[in-house]
C-alpha atoms as a PDB file:
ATOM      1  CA  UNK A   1      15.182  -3.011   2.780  1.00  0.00           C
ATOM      2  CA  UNK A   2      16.136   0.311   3.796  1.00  0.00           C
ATOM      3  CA  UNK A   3      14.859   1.227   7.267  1.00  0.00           C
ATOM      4  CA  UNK A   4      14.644   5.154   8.380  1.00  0.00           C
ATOM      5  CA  UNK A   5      13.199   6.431  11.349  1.00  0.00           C
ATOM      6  CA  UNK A   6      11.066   9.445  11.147  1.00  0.00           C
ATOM      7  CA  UNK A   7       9.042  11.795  13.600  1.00  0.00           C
ATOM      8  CA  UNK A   8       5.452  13.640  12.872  1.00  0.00           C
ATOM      9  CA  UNK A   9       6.196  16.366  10.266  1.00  0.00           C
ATOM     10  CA  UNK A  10       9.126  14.698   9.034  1.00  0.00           C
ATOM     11  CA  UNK A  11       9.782  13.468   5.326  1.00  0.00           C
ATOM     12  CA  UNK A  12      11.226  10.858   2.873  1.00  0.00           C
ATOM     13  CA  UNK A  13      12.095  11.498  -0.373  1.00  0.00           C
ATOM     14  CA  UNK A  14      11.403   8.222  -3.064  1.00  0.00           C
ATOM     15  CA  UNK A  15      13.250   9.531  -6.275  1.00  0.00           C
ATOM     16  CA  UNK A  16      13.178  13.073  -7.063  1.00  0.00           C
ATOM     17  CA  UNK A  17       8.880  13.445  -7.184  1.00  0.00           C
ATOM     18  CA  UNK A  18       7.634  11.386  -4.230  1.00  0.00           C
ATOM     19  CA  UNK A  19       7.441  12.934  -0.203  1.00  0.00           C
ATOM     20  CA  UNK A  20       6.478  10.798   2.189  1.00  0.00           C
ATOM     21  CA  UNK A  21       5.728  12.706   4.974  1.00  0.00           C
ATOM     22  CA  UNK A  22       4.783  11.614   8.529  1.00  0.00           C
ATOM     23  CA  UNK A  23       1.480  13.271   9.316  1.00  0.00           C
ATOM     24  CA  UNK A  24       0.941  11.738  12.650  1.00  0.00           C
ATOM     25  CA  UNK A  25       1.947   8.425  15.382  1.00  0.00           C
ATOM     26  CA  UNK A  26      -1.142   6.952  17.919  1.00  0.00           C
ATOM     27  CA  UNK A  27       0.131   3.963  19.338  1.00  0.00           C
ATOM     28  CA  UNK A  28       0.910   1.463  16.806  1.00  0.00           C
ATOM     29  CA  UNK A  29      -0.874   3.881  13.632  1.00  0.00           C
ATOM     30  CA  UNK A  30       0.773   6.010  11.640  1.00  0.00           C
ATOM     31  CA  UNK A  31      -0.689   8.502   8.817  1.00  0.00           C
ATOM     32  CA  UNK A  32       1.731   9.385   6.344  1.00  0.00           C
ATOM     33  CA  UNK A  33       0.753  11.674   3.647  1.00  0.00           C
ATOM     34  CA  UNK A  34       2.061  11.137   0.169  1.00  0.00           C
ATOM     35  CA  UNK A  35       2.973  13.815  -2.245  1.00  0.00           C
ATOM     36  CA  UNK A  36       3.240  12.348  -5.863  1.00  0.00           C
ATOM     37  CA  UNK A  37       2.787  13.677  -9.632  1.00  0.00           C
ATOM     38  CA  UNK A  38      -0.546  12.749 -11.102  1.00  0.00           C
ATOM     39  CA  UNK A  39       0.350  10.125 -13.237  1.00  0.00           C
ATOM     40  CA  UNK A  40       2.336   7.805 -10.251  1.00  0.00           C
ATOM     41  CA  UNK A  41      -0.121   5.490  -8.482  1.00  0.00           C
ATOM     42  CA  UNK A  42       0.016   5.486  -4.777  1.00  0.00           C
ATOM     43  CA  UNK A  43      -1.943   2.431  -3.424  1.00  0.00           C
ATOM     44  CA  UNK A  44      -2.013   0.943   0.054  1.00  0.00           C
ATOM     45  CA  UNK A  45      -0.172  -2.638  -0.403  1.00  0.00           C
ATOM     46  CA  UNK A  46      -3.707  -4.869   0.092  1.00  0.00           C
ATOM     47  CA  UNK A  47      -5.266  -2.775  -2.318  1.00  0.00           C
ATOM     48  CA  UNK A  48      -2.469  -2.857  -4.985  1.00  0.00           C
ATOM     49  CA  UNK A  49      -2.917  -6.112  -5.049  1.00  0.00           C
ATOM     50  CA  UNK A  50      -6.255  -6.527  -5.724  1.00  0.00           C
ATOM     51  CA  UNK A  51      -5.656  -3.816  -8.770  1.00  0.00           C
ATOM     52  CA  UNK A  52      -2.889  -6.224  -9.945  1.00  0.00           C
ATOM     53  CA  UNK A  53      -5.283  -9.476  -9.396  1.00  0.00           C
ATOM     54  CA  UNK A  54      -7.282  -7.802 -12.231  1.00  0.00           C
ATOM     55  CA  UNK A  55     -11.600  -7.389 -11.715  1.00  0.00           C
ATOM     56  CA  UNK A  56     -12.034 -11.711 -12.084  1.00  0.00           C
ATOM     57  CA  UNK A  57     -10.086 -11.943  -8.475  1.00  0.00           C
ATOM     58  CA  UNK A  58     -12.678  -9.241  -6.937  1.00  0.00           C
ATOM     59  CA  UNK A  59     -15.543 -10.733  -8.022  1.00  0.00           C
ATOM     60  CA  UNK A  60     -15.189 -14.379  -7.044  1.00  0.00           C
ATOM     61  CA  UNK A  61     -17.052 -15.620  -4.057  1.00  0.00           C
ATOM     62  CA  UNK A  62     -15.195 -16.316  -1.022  1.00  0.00           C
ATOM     63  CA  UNK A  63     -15.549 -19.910  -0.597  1.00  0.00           C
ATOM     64  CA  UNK A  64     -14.187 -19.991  -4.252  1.00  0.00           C
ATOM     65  CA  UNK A  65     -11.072 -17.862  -3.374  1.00  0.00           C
ATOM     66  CA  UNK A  66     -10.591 -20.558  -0.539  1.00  0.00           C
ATOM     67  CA  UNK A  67     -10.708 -23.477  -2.798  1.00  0.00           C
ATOM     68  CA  UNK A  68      -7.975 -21.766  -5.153  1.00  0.00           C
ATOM     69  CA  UNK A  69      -5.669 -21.341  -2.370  1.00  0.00           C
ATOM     70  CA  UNK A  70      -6.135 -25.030  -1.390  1.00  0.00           C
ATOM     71  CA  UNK A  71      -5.847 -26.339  -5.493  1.00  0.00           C
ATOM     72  CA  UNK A  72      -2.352 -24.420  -6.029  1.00  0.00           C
ATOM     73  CA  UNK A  73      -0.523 -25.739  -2.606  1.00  0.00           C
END
């Protein structure tokens, strides 16, 4: 893992089409803004997730998502 320190306004480059730019530090949030060509999908991690889980993941109850996580130990 690489690990850069940045300040608000600053930027990181991923490849030659993705900026990564520090838009702003409260306490322990920070805002980046991401600059990326249409077709590259920019997803916070939890969400990405979910996307890769597929729609059968999203739509089970909760108490059935607990049982799953119990069955596959």
């Amino acid at each position: 893992m690489l690990i850069l320190s940045r300040r608000t306004g600053e930027s990181l480059m991923v490849g030659e089409d993705v900026v990564v730019t520090v838009l702003d530090v409260k306490g322990d949030h920070v805002r980046l803004g991401v600059t990326a060509p249409p077709a590259t999908a920019v997803h916070r991690e939890e969400v990405y997730r979910k996307v890769k889980a597929g729609p059968a993941a999203r739509f089970r109850p909760p108490k059935q998502r607990g049982l799953d996580a119990r069955l596959h130990r």
